[in-house]
PDBML (XML) file of the C-alpha atoms, coordinates in Angstrom:
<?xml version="1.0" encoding="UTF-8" ?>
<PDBx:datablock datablockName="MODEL"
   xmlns:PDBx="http://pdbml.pdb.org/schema/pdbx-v50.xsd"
   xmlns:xsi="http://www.w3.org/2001/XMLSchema-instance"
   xsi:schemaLocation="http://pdbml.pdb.org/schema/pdbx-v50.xsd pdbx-v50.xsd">
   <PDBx:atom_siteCategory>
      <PDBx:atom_site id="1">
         <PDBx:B_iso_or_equiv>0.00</PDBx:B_iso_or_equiv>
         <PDBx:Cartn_x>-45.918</PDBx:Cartn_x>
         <PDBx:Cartn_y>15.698</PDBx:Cartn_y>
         <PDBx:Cartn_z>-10.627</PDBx:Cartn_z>
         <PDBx:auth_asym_id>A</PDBx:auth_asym_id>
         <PDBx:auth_atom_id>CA</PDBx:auth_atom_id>
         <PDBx:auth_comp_id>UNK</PDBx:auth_comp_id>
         <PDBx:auth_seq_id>1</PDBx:auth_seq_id>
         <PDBx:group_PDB>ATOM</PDBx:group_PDB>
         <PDBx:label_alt_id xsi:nil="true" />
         <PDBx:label_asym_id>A</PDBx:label_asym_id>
         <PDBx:label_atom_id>CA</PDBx:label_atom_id>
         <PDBx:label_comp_id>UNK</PDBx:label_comp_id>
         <PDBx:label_entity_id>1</PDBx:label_entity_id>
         <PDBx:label_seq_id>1</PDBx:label_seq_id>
         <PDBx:occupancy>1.00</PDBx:occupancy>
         <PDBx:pdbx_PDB_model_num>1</PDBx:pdbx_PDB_model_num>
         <PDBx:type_symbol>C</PDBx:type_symbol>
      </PDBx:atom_site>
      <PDBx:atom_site id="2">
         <PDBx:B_iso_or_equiv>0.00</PDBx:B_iso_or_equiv>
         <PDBx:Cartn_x>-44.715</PDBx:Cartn_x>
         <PDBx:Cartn_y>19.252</PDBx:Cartn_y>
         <PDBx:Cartn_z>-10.926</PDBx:Cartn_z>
         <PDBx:auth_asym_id>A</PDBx:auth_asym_id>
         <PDBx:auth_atom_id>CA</PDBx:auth_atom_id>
         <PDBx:auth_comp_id>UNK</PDBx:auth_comp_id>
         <PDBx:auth_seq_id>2</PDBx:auth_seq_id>
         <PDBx:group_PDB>ATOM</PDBx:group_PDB>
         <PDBx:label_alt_id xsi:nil="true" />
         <PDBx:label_asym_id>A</PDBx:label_asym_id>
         <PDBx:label_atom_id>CA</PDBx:label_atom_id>
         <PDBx:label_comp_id>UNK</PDBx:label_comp_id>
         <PDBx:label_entity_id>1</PDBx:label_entity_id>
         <PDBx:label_seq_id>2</PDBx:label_seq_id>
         <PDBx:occupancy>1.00</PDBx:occupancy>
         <PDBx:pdbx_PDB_model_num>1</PDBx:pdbx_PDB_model_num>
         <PDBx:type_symbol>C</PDBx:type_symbol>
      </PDBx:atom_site>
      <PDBx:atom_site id="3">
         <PDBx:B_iso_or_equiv>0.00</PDBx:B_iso_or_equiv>
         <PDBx:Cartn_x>-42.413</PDBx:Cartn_x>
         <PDBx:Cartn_y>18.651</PDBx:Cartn_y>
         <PDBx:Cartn_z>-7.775</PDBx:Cartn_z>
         <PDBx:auth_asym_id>A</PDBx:auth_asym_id>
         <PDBx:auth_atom_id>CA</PDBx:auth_atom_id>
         <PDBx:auth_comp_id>UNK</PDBx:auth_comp_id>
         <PDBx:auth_seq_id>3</PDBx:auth_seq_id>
         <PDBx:group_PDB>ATOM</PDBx:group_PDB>
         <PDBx:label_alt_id xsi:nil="true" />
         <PDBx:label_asym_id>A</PDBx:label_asym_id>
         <PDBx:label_atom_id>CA</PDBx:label_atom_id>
         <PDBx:label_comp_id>UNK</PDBx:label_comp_id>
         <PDBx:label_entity_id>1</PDBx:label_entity_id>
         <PDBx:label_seq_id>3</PDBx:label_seq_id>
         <PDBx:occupancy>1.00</PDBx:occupancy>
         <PDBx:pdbx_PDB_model_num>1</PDBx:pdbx_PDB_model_num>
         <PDBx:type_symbol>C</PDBx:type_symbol>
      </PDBx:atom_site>
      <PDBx:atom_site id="4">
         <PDBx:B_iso_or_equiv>0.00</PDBx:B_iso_or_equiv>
         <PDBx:Cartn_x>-41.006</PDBx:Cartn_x>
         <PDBx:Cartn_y>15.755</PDBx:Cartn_y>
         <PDBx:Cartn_z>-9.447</PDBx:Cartn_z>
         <PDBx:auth_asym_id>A</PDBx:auth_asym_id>
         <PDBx:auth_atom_id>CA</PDBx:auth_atom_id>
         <PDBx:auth_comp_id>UNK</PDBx:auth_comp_id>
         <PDBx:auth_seq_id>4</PDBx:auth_seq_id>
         <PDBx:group_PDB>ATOM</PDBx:group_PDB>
         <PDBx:label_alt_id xsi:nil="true" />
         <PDBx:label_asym_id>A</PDBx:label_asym_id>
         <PDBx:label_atom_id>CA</PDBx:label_atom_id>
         <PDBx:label_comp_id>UNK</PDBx:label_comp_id>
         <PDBx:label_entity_id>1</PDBx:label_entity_id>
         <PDBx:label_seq_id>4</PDBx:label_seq_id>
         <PDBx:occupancy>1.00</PDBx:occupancy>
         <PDBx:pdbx_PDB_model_num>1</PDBx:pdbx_PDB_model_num>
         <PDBx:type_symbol>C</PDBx:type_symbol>
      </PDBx:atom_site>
      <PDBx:atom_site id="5">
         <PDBx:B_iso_or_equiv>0.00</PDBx:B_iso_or_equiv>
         <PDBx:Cartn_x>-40.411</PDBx:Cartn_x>
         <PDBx:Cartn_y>17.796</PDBx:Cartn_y>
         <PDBx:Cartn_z>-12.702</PDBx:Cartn_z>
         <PDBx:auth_asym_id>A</PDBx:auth_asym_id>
         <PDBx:auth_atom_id>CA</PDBx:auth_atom_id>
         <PDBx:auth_comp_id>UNK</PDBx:auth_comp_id>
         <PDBx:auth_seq_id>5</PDBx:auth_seq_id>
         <PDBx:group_PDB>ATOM</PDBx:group_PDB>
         <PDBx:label_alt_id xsi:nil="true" />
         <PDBx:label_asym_id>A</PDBx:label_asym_id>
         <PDBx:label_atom_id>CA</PDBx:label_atom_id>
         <PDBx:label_comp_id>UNK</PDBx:label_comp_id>
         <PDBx:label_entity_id>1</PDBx:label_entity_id>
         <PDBx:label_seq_id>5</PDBx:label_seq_id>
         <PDBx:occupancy>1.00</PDBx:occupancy>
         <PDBx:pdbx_PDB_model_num>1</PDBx:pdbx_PDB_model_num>
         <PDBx:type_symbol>C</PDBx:type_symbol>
      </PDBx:atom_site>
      <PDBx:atom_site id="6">
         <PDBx:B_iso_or_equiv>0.00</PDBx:B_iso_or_equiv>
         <PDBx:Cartn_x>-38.745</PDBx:Cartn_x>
         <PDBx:Cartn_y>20.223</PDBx:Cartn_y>
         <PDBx:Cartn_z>-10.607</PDBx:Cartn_z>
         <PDBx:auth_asym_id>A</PDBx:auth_asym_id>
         <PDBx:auth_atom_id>CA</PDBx:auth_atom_id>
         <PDBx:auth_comp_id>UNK</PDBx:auth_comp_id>
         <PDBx:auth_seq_id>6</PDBx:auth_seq_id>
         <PDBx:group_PDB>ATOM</PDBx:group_PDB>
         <PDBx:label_alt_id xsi:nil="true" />
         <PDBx:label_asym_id>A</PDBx:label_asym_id>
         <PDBx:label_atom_id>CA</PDBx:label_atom_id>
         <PDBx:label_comp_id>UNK</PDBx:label_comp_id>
         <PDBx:label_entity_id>1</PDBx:label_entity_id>
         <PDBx:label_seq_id>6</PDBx:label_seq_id>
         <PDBx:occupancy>1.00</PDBx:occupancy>
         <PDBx:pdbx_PDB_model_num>1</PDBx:pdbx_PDB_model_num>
         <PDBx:type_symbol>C</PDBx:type_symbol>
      </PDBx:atom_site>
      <PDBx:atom_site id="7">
         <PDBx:B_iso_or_equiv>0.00</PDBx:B_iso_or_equiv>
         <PDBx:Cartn_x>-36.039</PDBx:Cartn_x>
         <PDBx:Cartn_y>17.915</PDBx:Cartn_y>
         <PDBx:Cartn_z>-9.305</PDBx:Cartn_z>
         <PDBx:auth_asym_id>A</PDBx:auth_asym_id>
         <PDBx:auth_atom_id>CA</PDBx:auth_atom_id>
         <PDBx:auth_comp_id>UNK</PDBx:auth_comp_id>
         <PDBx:auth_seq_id>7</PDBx:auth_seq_id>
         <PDBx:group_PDB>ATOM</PDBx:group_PDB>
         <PDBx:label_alt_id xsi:nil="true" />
         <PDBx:label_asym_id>A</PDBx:label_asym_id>
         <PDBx:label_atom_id>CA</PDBx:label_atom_id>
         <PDBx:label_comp_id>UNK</PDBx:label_comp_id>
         <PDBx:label_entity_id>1</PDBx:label_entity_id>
         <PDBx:label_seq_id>7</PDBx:label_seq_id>
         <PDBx:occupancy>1.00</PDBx:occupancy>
         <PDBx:pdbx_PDB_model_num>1</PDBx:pdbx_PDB_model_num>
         <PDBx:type_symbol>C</PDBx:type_symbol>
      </PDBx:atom_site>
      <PDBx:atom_site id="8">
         <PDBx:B_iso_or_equiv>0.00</PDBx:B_iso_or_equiv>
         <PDBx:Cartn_x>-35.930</PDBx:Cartn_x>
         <PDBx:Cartn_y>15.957</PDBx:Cartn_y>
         <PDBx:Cartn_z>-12.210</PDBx:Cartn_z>
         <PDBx:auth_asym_id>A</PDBx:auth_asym_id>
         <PDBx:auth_atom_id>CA</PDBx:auth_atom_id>
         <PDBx:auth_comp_id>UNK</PDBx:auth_comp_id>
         <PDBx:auth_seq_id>8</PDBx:auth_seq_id>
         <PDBx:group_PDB>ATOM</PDBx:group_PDB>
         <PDBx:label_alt_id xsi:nil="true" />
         <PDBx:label_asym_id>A</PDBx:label_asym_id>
         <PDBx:label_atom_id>CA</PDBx:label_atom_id>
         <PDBx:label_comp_id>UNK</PDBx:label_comp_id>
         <PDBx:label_entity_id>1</PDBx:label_entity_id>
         <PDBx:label_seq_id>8</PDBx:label_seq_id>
         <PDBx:occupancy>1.00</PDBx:occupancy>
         <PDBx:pdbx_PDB_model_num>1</PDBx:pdbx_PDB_model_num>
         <PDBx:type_symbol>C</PDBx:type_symbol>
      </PDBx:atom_site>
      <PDBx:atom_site id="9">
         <PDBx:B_iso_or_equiv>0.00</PDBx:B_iso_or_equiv>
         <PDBx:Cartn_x>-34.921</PDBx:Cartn_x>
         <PDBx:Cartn_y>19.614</PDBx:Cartn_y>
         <PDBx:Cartn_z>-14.037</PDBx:Cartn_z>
         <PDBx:auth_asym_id>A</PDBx:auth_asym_id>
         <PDBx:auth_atom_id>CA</PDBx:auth_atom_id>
         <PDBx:auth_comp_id>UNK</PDBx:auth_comp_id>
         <PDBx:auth_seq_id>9</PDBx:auth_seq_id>
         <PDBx:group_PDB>ATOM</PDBx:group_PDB>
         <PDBx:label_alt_id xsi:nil="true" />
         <PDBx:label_asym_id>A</PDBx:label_asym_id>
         <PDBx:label_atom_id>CA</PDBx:label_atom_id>
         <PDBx:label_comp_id>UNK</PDBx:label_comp_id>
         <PDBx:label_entity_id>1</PDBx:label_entity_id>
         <PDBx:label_seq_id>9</PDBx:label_seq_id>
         <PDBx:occupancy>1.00</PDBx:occupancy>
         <PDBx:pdbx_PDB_model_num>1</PDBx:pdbx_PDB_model_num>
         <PDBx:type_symbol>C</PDBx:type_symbol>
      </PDBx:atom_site>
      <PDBx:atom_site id="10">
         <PDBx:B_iso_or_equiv>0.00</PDBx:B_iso_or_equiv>
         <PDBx:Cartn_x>-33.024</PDBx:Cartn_x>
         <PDBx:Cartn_y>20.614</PDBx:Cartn_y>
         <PDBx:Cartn_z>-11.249</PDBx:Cartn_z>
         <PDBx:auth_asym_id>A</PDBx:auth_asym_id>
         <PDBx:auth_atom_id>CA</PDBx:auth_atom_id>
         <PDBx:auth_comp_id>UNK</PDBx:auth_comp_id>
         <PDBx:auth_seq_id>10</PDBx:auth_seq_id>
         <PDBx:group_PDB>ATOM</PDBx:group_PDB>
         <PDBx:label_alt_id xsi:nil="true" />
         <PDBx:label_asym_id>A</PDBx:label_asym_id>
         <PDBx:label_atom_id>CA</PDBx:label_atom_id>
         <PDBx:label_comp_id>UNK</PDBx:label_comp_id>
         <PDBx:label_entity_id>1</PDBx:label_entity_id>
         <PDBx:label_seq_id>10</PDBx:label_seq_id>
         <PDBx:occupancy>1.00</PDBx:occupancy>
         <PDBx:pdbx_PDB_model_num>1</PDBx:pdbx_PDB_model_num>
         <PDBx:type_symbol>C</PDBx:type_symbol>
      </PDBx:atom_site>
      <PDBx:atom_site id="11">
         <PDBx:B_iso_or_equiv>0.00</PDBx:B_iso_or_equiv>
         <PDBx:Cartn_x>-30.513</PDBx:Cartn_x>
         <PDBx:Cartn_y>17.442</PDBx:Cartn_y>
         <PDBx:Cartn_z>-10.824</PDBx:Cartn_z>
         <PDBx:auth_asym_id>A</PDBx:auth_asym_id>
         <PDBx:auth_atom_id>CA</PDBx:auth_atom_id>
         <PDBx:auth_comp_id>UNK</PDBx:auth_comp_id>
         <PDBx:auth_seq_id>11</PDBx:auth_seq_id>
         <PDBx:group_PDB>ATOM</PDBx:group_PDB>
         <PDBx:label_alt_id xsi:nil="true" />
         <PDBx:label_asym_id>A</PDBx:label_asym_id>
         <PDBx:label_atom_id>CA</PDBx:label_atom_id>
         <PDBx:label_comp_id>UNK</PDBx:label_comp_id>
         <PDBx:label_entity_id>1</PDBx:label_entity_id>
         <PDBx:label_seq_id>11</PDBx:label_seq_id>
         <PDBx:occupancy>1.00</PDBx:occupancy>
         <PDBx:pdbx_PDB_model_num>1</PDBx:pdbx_PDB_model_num>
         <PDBx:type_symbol>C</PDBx:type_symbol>
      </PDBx:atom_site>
      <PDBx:atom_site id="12">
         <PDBx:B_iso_or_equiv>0.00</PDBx:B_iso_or_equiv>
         <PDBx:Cartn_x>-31.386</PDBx:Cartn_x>
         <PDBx:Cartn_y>14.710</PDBx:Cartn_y>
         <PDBx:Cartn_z>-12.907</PDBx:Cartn_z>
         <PDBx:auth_asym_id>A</PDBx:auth_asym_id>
         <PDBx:auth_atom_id>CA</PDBx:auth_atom_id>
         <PDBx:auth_comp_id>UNK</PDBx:auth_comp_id>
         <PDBx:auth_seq_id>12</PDBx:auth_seq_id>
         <PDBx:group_PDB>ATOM</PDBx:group_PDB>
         <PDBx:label_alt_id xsi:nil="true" />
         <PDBx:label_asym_id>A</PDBx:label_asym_id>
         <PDBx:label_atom_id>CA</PDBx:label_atom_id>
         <PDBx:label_comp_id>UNK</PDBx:label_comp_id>
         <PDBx:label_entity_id>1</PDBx:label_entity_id>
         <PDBx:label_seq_id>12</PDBx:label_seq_id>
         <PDBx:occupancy>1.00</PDBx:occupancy>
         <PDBx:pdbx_PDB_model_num>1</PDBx:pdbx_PDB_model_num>
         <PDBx:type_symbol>C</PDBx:type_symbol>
      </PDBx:atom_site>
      <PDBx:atom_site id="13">
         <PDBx:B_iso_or_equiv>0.00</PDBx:B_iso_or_equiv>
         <PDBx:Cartn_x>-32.954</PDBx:Cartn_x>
         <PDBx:Cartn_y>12.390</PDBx:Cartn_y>
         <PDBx:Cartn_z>-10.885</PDBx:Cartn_z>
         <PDBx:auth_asym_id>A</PDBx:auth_asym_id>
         <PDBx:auth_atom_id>CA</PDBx:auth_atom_id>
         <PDBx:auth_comp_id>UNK</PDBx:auth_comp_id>
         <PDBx:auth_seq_id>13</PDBx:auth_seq_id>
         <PDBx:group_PDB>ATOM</PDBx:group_PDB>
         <PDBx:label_alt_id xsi:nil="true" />
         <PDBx:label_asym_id>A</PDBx:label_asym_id>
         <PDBx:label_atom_id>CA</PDBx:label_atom_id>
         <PDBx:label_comp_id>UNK</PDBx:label_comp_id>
         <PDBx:label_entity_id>1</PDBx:label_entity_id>
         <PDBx:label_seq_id>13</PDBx:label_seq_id>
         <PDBx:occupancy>1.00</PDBx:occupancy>
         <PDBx:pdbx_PDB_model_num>1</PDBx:pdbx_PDB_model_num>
         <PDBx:type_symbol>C</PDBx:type_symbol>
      </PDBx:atom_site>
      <PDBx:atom_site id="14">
         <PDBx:B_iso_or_equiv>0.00</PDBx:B_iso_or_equiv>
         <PDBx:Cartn_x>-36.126</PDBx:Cartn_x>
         <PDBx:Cartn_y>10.942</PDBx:Cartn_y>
         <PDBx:Cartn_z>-9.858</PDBx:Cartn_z>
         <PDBx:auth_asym_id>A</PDBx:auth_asym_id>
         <PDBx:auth_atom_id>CA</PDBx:auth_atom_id>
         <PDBx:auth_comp_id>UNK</PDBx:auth_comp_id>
         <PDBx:auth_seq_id>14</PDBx:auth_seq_id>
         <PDBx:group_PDB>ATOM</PDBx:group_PDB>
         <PDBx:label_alt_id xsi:nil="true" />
         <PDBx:label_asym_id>A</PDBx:label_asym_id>
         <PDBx:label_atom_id>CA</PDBx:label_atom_id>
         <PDBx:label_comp_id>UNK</PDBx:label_comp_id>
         <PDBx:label_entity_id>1</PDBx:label_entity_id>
         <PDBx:label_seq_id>14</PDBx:label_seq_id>
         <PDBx:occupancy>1.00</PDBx:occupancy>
         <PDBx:pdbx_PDB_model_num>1</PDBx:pdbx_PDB_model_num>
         <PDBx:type_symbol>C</PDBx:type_symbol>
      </PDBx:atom_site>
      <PDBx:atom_site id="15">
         <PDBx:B_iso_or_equiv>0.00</PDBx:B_iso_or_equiv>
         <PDBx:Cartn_x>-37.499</PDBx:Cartn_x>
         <PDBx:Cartn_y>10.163</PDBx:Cartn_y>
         <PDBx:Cartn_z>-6.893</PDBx:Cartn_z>
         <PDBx:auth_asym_id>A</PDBx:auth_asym_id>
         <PDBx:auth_atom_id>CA</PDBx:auth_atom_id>
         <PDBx:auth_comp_id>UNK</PDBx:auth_comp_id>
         <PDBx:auth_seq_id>15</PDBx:auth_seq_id>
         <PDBx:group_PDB>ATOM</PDBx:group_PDB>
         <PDBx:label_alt_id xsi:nil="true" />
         <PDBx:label_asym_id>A</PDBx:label_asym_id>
         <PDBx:label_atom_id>CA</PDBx:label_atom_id>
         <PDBx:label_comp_id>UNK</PDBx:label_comp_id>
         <PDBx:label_entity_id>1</PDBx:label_entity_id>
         <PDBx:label_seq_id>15</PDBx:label_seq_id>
         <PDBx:occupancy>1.00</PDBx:occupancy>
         <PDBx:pdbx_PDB_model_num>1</PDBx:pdbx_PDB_model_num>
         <PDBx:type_symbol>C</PDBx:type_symbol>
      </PDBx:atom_site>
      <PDBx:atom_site id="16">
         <PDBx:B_iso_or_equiv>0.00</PDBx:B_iso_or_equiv>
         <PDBx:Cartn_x>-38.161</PDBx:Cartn_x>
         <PDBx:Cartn_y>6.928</PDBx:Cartn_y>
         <PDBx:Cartn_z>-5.305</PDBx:Cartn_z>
         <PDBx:auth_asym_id>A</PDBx:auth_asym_id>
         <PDBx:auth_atom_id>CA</PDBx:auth_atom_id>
         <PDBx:auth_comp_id>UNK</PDBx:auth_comp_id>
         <PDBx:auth_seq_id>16</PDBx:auth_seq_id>
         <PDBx:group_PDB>ATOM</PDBx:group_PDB>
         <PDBx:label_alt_id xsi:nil="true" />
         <PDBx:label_asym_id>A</PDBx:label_asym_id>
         <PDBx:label_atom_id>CA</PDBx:label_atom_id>
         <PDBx:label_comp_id>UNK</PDBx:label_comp_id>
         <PDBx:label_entity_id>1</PDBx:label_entity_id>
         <PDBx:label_seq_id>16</PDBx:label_seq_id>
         <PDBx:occupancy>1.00</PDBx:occupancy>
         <PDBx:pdbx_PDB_model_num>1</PDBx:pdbx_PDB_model_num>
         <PDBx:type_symbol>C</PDBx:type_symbol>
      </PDBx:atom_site>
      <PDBx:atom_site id="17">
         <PDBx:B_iso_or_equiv>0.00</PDBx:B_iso_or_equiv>
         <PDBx:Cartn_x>-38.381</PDBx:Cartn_x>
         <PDBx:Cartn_y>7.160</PDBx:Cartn_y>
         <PDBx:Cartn_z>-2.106</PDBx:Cartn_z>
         <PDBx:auth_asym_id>A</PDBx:auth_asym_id>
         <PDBx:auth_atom_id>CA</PDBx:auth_atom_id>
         <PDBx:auth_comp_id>UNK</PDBx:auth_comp_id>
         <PDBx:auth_seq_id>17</PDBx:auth_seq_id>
         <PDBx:group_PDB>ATOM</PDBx:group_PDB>
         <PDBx:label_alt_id xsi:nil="true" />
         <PDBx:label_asym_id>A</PDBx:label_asym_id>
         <PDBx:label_atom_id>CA</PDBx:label_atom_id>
         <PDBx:label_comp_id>UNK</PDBx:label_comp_id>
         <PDBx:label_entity_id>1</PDBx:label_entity_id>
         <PDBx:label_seq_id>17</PDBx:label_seq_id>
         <PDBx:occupancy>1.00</PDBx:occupancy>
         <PDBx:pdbx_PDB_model_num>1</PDBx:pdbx_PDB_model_num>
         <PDBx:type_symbol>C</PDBx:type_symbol>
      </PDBx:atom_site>
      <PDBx:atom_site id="18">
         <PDBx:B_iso_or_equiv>0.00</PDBx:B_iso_or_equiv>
         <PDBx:Cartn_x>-38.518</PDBx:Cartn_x>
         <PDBx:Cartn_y>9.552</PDBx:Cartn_y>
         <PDBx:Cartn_z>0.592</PDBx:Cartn_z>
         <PDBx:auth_asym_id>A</PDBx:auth_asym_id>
         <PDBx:auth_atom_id>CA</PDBx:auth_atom_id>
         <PDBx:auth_comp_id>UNK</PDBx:auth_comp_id>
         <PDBx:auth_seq_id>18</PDBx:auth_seq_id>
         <PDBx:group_PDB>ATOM</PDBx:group_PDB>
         <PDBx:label_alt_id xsi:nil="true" />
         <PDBx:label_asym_id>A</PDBx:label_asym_id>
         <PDBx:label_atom_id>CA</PDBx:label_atom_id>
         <PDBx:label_comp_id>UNK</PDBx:label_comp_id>
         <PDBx:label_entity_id>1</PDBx:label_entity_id>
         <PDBx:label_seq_id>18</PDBx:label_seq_id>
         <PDBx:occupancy>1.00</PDBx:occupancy>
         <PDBx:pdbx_PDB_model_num>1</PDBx:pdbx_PDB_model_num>
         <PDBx:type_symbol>C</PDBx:type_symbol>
      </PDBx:atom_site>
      <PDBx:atom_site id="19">
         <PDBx:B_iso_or_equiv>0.00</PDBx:B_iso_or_equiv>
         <PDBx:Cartn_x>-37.576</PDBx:Cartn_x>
         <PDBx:Cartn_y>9.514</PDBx:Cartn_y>
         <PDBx:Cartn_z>4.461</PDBx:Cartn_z>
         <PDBx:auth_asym_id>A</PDBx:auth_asym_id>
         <PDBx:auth_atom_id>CA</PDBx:auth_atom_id>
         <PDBx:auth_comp_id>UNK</PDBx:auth_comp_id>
         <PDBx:auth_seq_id>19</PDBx:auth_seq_id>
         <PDBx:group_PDB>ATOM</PDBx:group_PDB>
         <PDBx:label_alt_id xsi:nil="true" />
         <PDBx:label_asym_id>A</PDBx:label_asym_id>
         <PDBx:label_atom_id>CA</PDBx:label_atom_id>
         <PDBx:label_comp_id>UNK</PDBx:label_comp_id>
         <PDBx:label_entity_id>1</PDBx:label_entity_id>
         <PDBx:label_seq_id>19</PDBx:label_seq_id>
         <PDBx:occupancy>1.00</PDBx:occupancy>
         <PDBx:pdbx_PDB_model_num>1</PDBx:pdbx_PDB_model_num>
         <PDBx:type_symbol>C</PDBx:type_symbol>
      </PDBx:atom_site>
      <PDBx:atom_site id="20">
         <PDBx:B_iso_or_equiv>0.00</PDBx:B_iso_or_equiv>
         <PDBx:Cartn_x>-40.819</PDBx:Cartn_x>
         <PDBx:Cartn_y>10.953</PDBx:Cartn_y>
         <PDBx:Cartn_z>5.620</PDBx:Cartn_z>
         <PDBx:auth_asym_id>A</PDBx:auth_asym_id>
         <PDBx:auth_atom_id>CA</PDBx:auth_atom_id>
         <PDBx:auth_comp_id>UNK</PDBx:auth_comp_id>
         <PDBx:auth_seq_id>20</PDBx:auth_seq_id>
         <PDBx:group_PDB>ATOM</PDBx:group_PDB>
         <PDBx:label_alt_id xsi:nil="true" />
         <PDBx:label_asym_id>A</PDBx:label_asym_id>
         <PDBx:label_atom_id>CA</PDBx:label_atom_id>
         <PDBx:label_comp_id>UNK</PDBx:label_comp_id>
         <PDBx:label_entity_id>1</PDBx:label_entity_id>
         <PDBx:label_seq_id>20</PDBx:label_seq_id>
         <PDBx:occupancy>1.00</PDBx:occupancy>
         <PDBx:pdbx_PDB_model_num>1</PDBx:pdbx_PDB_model_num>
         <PDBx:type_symbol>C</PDBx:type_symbol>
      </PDBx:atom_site>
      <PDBx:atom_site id="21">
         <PDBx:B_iso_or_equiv>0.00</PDBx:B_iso_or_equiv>
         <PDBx:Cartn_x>-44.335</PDBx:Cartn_x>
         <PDBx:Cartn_y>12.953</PDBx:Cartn_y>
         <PDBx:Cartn_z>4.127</PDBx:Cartn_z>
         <PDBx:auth_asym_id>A</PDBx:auth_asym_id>
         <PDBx:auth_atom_id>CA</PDBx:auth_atom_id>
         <PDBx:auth_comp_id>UNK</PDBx:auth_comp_id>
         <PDBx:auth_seq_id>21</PDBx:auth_seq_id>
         <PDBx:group_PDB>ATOM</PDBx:group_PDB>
         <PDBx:label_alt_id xsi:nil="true" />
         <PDBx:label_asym_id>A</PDBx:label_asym_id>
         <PDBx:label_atom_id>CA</PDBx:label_atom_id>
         <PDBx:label_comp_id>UNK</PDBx:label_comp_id>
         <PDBx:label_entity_id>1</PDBx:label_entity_id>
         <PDBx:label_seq_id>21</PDBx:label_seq_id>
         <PDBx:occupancy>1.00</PDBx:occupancy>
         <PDBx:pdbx_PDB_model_num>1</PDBx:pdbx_PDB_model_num>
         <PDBx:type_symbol>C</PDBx:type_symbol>
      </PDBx:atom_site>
      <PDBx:atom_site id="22">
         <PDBx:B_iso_or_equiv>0.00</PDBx:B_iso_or_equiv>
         <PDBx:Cartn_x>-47.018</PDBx:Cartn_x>
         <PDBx:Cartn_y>14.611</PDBx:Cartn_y>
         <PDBx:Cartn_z>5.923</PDBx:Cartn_z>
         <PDBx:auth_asym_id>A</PDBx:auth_asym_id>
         <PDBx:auth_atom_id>CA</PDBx:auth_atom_id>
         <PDBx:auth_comp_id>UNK</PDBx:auth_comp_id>
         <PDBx:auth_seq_id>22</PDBx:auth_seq_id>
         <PDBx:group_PDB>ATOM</PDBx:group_PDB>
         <PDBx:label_alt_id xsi:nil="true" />
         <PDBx:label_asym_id>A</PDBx:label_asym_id>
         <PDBx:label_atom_id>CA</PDBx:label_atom_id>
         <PDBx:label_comp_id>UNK</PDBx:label_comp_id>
         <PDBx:label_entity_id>1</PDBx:label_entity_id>
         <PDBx:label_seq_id>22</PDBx:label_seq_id>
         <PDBx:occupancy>1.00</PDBx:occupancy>
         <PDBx:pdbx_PDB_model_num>1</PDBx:pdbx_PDB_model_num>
         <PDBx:type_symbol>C</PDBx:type_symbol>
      </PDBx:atom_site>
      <PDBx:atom_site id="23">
         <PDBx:B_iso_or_equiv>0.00</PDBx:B_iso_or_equiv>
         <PDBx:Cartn_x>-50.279</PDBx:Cartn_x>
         <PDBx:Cartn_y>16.269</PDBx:Cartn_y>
         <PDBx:Cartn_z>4.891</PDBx:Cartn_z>
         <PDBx:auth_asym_id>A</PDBx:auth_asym_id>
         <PDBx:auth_atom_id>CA</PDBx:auth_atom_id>
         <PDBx:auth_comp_id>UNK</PDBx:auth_comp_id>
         <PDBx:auth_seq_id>23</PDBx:auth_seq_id>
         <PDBx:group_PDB>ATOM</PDBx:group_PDB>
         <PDBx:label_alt_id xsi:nil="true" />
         <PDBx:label_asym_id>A</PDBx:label_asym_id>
         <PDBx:label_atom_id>CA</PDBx:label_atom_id>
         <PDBx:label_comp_id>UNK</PDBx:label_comp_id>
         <PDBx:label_entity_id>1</PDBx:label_entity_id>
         <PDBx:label_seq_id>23</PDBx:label_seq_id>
         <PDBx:occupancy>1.00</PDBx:occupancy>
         <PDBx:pdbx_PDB_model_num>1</PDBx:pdbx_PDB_model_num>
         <PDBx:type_symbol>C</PDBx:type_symbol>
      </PDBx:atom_site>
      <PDBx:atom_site id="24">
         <PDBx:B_iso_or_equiv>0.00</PDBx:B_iso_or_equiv>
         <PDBx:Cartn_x>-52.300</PDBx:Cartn_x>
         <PDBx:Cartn_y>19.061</PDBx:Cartn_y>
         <PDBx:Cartn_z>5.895</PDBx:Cartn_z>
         <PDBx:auth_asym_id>A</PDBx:auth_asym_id>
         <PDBx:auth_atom_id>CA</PDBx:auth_atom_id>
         <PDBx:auth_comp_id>UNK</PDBx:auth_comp_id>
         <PDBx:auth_seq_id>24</PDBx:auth_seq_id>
         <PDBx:group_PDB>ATOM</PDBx:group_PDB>
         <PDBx:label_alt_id xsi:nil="true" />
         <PDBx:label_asym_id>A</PDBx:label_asym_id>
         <PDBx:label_atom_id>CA</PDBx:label_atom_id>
         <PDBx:label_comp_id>UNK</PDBx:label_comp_id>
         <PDBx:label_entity_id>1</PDBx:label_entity_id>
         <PDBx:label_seq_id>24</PDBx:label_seq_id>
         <PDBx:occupancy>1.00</PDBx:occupancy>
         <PDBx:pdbx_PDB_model_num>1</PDBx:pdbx_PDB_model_num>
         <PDBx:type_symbol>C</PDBx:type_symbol>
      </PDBx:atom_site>
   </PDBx:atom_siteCategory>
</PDBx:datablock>
């Protein structure tokens, strides 16, 4: 949730979907 703030704050969008994720 704070990374999506960030980009939301950043450019004005949200995210949907992304090309890849990974955890560790």
């Amino acid at each position: 949730q704070q990374l999506i703030e960030n980009v939301k704050e950043q450019f004005g969008v949200s995210i949907k979907t992304i090309g890849a994720i990974g955890f560790s």
